[in-house]
C-alpha atoms as a PDB file:
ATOM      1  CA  UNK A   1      -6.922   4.500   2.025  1.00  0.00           C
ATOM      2  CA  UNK A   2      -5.219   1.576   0.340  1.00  0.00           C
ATOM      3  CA  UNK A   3      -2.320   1.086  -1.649  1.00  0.00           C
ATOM      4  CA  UNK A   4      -2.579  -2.593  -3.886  1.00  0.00           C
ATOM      5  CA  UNK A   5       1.015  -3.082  -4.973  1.00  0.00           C
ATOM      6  CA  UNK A   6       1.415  -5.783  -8.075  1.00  0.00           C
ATOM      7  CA  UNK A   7       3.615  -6.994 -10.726  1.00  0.00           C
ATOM      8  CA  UNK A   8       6.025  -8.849  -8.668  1.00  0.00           C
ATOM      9  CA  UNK A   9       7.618 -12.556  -9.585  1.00  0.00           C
ATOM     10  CA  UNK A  10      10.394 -14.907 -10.733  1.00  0.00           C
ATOM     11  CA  UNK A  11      12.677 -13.952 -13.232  1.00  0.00           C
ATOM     12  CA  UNK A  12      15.780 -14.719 -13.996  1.00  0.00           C
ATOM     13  CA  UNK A  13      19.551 -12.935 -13.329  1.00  0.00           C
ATOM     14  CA  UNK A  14      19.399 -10.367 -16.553  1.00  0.00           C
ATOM     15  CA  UNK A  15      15.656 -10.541 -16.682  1.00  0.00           C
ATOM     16  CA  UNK A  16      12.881  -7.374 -16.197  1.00  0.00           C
ATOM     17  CA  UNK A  17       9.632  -6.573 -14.472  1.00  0.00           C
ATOM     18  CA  UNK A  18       7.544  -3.744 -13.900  1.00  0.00           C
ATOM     19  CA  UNK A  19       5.717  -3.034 -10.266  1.00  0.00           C
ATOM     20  CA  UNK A  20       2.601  -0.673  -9.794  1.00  0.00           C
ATOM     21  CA  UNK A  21       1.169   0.153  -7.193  1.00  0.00           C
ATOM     22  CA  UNK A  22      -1.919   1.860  -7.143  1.00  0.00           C
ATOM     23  CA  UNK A  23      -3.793   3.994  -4.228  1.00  0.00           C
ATOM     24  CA  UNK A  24      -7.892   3.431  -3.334  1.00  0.00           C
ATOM     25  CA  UNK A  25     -10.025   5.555  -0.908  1.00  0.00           C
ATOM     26  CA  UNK A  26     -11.116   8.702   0.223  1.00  0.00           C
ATOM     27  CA  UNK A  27      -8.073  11.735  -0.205  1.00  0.00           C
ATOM     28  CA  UNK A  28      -7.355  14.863  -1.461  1.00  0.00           C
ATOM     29  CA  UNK A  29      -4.111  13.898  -3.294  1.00  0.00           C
ATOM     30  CA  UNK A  30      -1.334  12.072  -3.228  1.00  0.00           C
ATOM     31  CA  UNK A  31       2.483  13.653  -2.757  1.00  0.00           C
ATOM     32  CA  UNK A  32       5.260  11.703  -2.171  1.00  0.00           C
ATOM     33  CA  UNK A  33       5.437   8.004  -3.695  1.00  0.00           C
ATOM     34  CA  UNK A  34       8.272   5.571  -3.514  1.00  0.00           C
ATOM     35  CA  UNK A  35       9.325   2.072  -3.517  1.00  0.00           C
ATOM     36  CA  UNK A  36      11.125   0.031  -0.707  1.00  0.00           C
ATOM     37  CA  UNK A  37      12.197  -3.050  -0.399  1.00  0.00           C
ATOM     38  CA  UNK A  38      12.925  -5.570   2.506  1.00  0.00           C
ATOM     39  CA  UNK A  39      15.401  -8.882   2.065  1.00  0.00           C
ATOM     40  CA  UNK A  40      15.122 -11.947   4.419  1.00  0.00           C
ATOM     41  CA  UNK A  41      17.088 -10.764   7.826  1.00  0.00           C
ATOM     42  CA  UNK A  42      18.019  -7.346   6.338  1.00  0.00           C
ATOM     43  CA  UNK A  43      16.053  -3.809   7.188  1.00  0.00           C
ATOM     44  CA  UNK A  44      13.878  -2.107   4.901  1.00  0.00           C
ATOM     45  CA  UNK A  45      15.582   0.239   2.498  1.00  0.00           C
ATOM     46  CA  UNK A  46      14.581   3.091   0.099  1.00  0.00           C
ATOM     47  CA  UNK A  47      15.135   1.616  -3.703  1.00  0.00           C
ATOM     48  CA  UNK A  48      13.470   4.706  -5.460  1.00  0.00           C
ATOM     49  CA  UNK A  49      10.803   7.679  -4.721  1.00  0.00           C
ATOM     50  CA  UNK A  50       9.100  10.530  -6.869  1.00  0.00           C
ATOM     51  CA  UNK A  51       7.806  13.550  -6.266  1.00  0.00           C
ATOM     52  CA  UNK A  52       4.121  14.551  -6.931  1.00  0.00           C
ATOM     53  CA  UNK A  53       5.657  17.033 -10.040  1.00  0.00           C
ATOM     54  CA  UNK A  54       8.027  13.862 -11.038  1.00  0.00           C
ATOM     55  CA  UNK A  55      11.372  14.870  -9.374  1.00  0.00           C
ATOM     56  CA  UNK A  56      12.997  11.205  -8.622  1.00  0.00           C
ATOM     57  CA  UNK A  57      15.794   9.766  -6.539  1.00  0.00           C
ATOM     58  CA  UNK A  58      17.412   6.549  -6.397  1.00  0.00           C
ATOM     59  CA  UNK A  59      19.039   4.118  -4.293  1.00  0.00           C
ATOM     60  CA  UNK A  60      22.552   3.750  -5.626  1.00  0.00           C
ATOM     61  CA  UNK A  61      21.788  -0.103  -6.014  1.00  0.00           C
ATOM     62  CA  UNK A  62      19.348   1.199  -8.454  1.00  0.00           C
ATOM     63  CA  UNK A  63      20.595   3.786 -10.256  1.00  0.00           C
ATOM     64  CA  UNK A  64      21.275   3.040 -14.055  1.00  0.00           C
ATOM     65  CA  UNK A  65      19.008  -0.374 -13.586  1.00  0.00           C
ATOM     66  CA  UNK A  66      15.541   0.965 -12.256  1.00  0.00           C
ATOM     67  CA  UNK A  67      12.679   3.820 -12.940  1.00  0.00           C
ATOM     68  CA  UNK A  68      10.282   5.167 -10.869  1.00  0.00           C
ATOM     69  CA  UNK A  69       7.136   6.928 -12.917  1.00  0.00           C
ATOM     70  CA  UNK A  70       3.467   7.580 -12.017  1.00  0.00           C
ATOM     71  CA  UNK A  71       0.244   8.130 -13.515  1.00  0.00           C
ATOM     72  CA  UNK A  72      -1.542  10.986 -11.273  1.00  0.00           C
ATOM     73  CA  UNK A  73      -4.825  10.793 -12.817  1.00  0.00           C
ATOM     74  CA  UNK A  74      -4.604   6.737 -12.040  1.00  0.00           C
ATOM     75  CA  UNK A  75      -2.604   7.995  -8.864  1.00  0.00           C
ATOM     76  CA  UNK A  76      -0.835   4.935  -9.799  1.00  0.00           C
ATOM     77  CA  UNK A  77       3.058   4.547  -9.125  1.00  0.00           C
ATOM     78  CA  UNK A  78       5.448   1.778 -11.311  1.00  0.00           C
ATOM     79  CA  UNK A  79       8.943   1.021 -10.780  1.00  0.00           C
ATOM     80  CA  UNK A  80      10.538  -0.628 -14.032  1.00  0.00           C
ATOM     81  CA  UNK A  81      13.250  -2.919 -13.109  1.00  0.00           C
ATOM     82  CA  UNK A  82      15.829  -3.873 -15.501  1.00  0.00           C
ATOM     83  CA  UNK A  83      19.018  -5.875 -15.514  1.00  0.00           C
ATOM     84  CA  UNK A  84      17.594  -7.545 -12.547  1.00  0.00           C
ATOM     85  CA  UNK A  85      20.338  -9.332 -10.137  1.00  0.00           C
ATOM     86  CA  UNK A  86      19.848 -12.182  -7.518  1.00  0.00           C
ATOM     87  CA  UNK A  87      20.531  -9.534  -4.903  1.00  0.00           C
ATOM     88  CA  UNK A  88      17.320  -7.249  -6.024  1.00  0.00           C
ATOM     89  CA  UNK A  89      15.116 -10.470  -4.340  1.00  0.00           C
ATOM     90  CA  UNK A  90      12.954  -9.297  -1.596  1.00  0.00           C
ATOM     91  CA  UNK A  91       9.235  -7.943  -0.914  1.00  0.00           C
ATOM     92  CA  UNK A  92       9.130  -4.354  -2.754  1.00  0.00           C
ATOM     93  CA  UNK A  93       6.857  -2.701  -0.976  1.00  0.00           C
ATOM     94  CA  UNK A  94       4.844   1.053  -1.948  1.00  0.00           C
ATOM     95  CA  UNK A  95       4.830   4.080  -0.001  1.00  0.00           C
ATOM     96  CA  UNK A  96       2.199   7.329  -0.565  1.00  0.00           C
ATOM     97  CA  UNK A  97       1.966  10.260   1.791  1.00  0.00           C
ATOM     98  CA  UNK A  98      -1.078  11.362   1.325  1.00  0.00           C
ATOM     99  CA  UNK A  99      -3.149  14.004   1.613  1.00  0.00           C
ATOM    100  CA  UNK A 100      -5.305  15.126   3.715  1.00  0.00           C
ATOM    101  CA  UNK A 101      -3.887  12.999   6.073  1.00  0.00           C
ATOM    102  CA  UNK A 102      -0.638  13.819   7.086  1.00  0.00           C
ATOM    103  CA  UNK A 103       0.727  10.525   7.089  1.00  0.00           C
ATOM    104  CA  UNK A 104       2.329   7.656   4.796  1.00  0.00           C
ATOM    105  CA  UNK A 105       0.289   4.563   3.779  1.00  0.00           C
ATOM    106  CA  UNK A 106       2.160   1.120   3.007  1.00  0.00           C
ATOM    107  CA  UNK A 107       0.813  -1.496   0.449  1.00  0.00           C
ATOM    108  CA  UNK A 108       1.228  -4.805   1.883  1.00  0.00           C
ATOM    109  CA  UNK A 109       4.472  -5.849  -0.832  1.00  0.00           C
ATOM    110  CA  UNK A 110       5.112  -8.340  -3.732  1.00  0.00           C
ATOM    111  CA  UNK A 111       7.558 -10.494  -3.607  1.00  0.00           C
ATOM    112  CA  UNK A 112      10.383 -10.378  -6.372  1.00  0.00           C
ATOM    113  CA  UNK A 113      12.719 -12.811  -6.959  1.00  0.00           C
ATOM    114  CA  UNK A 114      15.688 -13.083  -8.982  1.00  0.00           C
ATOM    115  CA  UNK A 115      17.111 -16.616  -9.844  1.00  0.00           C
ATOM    116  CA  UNK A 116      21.427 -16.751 -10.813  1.00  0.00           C
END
């Protein structure tokens, strides 16, 4: 199993972009799907995650700003970013638990990076 995150960039303070993240291989399904992100010398944090039914929850940094969707049938997961702020840079990685196997899968990250 692979997850190919994409979609990341440069934009400016103000400015939008829209991540996917899609999942490859052998599975029975996919559950649980969310975005992280990690910042230079911080930890990796939760920015948004959704449900296999589409129940969604939010970092607080991203309430308001970002939305988490996904396409089952592409078993595809996007996070639209809006209103985008210098402190949103870092790698925004994806995160699947996956079925039959018990565990979550990481994509490798895109970087995103917002210029004041």
């Amino acid at each position: 199993v692979q997850l190919q995150a994409s979609g990341g960039g440069l934009v400016q303070a103000g400015g939008f972009l829209r991540l996917s993240c899609v999942a490859s291989g052998t599975f029975f399904s996919i559950n649980d799907m969310g975005w992280y992100r990690q910042a230079p010398g911080k930890q990796r944090e939760l920015v948004a995650g959704i449900t296999r039914g589409g129940i969604t929850n939010y970092a607080d940094s991203a309430k308001g700003r970002f939305a988490i969707s996904r396409d089952n049938a592409k078993n595809t997961v996007y996070l639209q970013m809006n209103s985008l702020k210098p402190e949103d840079t870092a790698v925004y990685y994806c995160n699947a638990a996956i079925a039959p196997y018990g565990i979550f899968f990481w994509g490798k990250g895109t970087q995103v990076t917002v210029s004041s």
